[in-house]
PDB file of N, CA and C in Angstrom:
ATOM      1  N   UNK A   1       0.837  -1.175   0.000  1.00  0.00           N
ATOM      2  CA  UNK A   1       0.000   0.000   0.000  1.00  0.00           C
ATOM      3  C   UNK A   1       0.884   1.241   0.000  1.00  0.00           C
ATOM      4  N   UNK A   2       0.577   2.476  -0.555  1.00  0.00           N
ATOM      5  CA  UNK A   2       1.260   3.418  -0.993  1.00  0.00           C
ATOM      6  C   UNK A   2       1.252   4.480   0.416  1.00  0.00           C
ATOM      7  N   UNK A   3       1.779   5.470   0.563  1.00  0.00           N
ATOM      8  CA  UNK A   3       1.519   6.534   1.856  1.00  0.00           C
ATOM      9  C   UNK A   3       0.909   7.186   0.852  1.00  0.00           C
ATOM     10  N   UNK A   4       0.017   7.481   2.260  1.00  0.00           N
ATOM     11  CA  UNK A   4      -0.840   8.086   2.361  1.00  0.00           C
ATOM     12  C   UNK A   4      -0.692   9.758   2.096  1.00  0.00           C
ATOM     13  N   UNK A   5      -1.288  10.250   0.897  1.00  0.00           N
ATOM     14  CA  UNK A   5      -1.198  11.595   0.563  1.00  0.00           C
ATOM     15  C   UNK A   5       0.056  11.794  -0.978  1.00  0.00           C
ATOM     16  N   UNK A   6       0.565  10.598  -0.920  1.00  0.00           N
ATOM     17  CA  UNK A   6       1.615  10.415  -2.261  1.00  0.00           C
ATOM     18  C   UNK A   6       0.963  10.932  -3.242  1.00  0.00           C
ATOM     19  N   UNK A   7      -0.481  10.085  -3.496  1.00  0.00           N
ATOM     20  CA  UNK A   7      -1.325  10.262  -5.289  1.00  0.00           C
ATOM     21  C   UNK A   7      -1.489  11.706  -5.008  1.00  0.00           C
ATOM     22  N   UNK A   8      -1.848  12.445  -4.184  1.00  0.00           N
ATOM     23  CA  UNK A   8      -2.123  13.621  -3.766  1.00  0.00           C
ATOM     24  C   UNK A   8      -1.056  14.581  -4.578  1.00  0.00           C
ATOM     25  N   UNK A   9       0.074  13.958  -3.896  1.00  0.00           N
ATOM     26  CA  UNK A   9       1.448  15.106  -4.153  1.00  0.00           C
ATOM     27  C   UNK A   9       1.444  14.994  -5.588  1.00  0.00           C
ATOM     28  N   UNK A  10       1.629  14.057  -5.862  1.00  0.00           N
ATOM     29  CA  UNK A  10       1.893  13.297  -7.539  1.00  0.00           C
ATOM     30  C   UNK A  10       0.822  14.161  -8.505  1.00  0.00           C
ATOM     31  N   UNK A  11      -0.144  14.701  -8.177  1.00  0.00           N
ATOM     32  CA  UNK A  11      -1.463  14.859  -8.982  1.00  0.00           C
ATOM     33  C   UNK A  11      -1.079  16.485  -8.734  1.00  0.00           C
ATOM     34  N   UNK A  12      -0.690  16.786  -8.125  1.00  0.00           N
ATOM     35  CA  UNK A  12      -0.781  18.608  -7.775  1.00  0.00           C
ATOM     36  C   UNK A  12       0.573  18.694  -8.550  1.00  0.00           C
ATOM     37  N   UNK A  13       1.088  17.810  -8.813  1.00  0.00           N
ATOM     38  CA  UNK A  13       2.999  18.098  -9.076  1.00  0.00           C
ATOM     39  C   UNK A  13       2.683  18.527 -10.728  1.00  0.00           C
ATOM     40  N   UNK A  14       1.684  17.394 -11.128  1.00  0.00           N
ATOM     41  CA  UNK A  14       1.469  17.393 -12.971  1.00  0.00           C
ATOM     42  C   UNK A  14       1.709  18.941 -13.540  1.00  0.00           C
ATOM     43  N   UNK A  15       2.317  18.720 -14.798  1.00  0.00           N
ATOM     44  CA  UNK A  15       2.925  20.306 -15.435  1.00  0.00           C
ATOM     45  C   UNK A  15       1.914  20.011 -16.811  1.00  0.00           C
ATOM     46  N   UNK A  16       0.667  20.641 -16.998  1.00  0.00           N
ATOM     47  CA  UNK A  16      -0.039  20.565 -17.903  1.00  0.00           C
ATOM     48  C   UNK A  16       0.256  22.345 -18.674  1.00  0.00           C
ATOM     49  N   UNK A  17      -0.258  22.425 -19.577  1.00  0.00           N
ATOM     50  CA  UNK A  17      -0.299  23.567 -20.094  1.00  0.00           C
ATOM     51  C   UNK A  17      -1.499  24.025 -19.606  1.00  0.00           C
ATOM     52  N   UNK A  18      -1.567  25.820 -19.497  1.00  0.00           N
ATOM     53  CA  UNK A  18      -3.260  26.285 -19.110  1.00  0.00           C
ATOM     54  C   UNK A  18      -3.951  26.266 -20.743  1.00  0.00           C
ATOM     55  N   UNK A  19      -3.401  25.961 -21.968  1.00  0.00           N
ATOM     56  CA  UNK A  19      -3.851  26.073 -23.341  1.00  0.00           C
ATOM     57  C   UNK A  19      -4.920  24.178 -22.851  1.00  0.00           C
ATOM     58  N   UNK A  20      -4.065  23.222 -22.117  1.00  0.00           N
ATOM     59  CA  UNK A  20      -4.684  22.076 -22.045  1.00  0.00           C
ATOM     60  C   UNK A  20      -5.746  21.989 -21.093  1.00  0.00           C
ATOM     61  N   UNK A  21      -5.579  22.543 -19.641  1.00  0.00           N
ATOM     62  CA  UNK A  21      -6.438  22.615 -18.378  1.00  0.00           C
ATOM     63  C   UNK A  21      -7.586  23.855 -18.834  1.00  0.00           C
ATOM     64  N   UNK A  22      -7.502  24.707 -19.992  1.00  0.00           N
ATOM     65  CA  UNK A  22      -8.811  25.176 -20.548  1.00  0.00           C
ATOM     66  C   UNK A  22      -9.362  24.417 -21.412  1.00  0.00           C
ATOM     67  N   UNK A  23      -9.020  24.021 -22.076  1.00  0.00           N
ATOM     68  CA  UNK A  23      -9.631  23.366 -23.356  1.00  0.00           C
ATOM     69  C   UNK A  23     -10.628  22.048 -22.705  1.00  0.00           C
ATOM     70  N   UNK A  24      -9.905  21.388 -21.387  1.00  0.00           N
ATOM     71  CA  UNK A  24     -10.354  19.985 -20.654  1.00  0.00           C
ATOM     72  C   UNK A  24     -11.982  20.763 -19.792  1.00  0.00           C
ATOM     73  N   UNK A  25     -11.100  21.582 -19.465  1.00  0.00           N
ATOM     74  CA  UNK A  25     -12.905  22.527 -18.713  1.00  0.00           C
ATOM     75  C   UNK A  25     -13.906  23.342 -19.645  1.00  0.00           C
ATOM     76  N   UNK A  26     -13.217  23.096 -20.784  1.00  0.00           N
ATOM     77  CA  UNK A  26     -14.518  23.788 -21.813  1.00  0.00           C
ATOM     78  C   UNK A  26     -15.276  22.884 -22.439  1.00  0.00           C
ATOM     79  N   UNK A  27     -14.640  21.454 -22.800  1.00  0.00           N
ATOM     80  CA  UNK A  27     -15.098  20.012 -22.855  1.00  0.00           C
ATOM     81  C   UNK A  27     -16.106  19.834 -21.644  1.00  0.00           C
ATOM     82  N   UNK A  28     -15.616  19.839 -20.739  1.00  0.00           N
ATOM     83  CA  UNK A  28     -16.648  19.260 -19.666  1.00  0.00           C
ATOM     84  C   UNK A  28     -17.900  20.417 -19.232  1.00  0.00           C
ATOM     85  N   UNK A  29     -17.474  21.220 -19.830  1.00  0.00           N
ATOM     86  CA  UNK A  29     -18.883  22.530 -19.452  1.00  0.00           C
ATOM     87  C   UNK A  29     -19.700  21.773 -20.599  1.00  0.00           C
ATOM     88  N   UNK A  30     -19.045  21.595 -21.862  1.00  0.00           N
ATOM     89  CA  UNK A  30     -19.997  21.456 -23.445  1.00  0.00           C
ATOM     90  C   UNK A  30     -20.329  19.860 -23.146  1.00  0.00           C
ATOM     91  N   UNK A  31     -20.022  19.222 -21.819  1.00  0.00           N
ATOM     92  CA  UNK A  31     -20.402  17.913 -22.332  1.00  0.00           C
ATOM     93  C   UNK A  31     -19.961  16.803 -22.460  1.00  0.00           C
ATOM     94  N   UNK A  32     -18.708  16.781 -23.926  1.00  0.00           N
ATOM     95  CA  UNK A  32     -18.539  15.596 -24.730  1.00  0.00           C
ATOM     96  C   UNK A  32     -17.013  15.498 -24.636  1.00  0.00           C
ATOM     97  N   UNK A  33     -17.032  14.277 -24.462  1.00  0.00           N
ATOM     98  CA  UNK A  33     -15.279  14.298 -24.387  1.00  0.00           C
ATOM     99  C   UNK A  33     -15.203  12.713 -24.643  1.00  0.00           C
ATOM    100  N   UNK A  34     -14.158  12.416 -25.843  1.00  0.00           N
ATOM    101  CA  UNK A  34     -13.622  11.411 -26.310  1.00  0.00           C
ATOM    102  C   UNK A  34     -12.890  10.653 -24.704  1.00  0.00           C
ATOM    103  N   UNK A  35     -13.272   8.811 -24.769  1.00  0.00           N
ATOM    104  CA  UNK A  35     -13.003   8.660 -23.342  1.00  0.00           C
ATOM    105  C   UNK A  35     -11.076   8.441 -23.606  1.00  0.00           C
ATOM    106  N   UNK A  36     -10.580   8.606 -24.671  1.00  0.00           N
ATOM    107  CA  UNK A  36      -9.060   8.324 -25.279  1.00  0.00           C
ATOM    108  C   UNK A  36      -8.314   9.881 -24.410  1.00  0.00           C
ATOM    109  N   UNK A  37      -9.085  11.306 -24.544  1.00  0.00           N
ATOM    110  CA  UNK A  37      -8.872  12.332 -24.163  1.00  0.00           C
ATOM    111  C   UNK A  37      -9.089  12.461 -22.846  1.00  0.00           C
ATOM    112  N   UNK A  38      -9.990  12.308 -22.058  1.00  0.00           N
ATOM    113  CA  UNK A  38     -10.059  11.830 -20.736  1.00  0.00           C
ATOM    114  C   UNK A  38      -9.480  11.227 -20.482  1.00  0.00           C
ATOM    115  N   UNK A  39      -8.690  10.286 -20.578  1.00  0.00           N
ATOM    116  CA  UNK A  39      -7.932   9.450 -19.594  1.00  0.00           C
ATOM    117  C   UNK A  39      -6.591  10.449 -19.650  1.00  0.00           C
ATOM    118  N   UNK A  40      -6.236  10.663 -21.144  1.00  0.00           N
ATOM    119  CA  UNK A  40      -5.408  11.658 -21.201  1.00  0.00           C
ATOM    120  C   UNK A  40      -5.084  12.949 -20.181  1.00  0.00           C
ATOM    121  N   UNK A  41      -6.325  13.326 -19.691  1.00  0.00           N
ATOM    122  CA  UNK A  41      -6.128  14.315 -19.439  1.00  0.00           C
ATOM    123  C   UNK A  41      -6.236  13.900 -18.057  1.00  0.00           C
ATOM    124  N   UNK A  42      -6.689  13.381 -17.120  1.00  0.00           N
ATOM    125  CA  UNK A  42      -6.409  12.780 -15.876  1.00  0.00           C
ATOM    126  C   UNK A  42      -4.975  12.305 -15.532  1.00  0.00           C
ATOM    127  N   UNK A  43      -4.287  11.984 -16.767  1.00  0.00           N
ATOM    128  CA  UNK A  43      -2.543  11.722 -16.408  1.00  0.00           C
ATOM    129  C   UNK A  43      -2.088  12.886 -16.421  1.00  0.00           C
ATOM    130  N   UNK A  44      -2.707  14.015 -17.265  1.00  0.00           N
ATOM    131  CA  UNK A  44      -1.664  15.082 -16.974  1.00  0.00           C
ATOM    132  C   UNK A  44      -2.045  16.130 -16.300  1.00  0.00           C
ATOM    133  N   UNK A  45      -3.116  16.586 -16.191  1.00  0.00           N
ATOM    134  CA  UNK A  45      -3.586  17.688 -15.592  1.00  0.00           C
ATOM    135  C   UNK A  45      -3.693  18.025 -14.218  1.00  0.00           C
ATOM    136  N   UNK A  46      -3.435  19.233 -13.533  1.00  0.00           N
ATOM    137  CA  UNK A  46      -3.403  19.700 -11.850  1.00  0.00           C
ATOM    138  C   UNK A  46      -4.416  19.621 -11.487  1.00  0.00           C
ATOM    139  N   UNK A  47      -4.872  18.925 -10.879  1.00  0.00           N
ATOM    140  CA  UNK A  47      -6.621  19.104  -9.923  1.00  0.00           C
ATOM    141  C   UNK A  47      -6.999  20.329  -9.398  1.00  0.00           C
ATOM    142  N   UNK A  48      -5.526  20.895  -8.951  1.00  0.00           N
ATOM    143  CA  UNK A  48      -5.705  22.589  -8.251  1.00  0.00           C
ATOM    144  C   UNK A  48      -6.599  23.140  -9.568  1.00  0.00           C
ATOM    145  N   UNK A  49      -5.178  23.596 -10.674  1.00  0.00           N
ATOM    146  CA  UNK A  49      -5.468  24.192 -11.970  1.00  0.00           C
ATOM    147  C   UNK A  49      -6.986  23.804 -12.488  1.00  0.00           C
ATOM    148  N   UNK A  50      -7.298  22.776 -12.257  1.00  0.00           N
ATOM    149  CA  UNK A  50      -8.879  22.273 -13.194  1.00  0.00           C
ATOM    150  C   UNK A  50     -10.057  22.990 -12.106  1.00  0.00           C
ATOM    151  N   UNK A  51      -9.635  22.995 -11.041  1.00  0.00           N
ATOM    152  CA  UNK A  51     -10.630  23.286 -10.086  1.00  0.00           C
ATOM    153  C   UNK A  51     -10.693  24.715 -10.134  1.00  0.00           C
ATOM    154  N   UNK A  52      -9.963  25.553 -10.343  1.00  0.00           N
ATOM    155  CA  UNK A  52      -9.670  26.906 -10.303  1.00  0.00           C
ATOM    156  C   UNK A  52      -9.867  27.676 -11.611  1.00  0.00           C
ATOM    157  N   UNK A  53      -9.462  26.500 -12.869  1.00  0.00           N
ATOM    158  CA  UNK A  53     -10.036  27.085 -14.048  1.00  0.00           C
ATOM    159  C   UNK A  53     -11.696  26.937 -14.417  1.00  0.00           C
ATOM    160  N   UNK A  54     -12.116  25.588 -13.552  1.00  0.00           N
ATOM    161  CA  UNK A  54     -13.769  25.428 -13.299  1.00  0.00           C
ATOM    162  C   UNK A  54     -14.250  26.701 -12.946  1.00  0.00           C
ATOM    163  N   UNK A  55     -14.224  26.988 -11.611  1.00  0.00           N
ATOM    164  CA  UNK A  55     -14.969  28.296 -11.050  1.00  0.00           C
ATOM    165  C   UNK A  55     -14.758  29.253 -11.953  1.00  0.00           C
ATOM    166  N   UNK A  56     -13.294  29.740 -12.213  1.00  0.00           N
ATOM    167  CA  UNK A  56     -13.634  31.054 -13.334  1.00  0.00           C
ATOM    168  C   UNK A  56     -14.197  31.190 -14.403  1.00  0.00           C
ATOM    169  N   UNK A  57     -14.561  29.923 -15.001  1.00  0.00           N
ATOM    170  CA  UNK A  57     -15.387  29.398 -15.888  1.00  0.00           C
ATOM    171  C   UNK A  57     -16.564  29.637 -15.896  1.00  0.00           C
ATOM    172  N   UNK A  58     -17.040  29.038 -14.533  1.00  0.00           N
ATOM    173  CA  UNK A  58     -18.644  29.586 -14.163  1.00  0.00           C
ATOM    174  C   UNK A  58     -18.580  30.548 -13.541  1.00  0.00           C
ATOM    175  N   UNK A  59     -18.316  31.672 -13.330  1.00  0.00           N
ATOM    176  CA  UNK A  59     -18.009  33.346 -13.137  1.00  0.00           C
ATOM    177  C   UNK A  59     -18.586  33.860 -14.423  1.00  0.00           C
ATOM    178  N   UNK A  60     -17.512  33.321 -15.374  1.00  0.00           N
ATOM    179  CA  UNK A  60     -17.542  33.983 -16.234  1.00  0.00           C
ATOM    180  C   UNK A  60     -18.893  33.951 -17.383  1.00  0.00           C
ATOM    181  N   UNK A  61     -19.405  32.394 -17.235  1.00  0.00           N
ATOM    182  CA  UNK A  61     -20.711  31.923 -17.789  1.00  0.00           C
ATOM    183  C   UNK A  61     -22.078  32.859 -17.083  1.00  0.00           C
ATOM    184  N   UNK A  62     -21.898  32.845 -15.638  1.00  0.00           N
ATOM    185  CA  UNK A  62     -22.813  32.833 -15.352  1.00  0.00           C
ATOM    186  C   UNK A  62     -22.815  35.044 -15.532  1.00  0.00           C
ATOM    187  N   UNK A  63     -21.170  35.563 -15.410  1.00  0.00           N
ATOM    188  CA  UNK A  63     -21.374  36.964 -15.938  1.00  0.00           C
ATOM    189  C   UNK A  63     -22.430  37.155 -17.405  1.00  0.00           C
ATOM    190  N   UNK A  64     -21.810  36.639 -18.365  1.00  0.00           N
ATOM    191  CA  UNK A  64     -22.272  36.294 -19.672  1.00  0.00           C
ATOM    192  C   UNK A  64     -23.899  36.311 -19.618  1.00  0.00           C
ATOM    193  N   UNK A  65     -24.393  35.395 -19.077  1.00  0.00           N
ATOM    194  CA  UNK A  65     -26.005  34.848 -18.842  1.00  0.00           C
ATOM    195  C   UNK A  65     -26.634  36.514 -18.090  1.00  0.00           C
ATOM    196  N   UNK A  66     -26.048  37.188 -16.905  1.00  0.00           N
ATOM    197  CA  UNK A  66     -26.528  38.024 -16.359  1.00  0.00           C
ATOM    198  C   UNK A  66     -26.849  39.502 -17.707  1.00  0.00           C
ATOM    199  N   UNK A  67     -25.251  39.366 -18.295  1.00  0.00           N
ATOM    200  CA  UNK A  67     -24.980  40.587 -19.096  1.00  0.00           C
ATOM    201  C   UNK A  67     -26.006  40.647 -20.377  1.00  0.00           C
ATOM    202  N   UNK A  68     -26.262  39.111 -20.472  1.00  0.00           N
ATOM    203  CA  UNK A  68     -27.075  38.849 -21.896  1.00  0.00           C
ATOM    204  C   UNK A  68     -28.611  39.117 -21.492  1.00  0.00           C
ATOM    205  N   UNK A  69     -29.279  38.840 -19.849  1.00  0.00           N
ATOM    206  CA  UNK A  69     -30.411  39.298 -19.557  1.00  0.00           C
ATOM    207  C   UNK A  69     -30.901  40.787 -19.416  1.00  0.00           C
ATOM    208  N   UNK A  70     -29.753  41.598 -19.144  1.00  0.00           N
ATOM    209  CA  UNK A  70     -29.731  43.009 -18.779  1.00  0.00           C
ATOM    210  C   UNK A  70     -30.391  43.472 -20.075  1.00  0.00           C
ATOM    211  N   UNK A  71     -29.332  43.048 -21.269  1.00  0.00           N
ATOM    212  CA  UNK A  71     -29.533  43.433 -22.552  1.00  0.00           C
ATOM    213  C   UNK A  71     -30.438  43.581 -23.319  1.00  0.00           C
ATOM    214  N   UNK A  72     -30.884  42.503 -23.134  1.00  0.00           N
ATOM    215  CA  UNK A  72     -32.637  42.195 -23.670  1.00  0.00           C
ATOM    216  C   UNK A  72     -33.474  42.579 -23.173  1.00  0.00           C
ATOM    217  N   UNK A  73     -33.826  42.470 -21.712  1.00  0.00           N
ATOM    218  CA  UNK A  73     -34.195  43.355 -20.792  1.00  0.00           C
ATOM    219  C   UNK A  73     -34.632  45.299 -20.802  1.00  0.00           C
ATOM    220  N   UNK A  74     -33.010  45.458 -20.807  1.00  0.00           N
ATOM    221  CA  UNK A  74     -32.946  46.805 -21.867  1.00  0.00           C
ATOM    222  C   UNK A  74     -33.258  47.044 -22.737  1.00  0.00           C
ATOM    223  N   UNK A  75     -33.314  46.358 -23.648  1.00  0.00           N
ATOM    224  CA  UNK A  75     -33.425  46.555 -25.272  1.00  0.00           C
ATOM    225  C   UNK A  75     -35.455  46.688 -25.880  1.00  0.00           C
ATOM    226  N   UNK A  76     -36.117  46.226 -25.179  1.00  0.00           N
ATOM    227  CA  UNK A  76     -37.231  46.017 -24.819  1.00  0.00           C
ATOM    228  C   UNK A  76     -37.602  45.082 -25.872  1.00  0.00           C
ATOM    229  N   UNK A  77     -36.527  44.133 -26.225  1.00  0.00           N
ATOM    230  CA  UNK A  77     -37.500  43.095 -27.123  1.00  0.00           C
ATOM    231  C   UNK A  77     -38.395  42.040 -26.341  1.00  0.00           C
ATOM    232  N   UNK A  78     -37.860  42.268 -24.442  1.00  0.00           N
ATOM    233  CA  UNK A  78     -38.782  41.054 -23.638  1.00  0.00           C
ATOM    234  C   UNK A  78     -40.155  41.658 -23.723  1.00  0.00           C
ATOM    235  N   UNK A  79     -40.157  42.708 -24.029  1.00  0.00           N
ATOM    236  CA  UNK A  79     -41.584  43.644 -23.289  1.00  0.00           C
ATOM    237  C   UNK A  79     -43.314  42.868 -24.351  1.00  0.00           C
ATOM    238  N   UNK A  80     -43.866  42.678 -23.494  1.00  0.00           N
ATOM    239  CA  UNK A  80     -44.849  41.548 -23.867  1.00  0.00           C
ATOM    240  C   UNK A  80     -46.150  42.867 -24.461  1.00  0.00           C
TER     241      UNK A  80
END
């Protein structure tokens, strides 16, 4: 059996590119991901980095969704 907290160290240590740890969280927002690329990307990618590029992700989605309601909103094409 391995000590305890090793896979840990080992998984935070991974040197992925942020061109790869975005592209893996824009896959998993849209969905679809080849399971050849997933496994892929579980060998190389930082759990920190994925977790941290997640949230700004949905910041930034959920800015988007707010900015796009204002708009329309404003614009009075909702107006019934």
């Amino acid at each position: 059996m391995s000590e305890p907290g090793k896979d840990l160290k080992e998984a935070v240590g991974r040197k992925a590119s942020l061109r790869q740890t975005i592209s893996a969280v824009a896959w998993s927002f849209f969905g679809v991901r080849r399971g050849r690329d997933h496994e892929n990307d579980m060998a190389k990618l930082n759990p920190v980095h994925v977790v941290i590029a997640g949230v700004l992700g949905a910041a930034v989605f959920v800015l988007m969704l707010v900015l796009l309601v204002r708009w329309v909103i404003g614009s009075g094409v909702a107006a019934a």
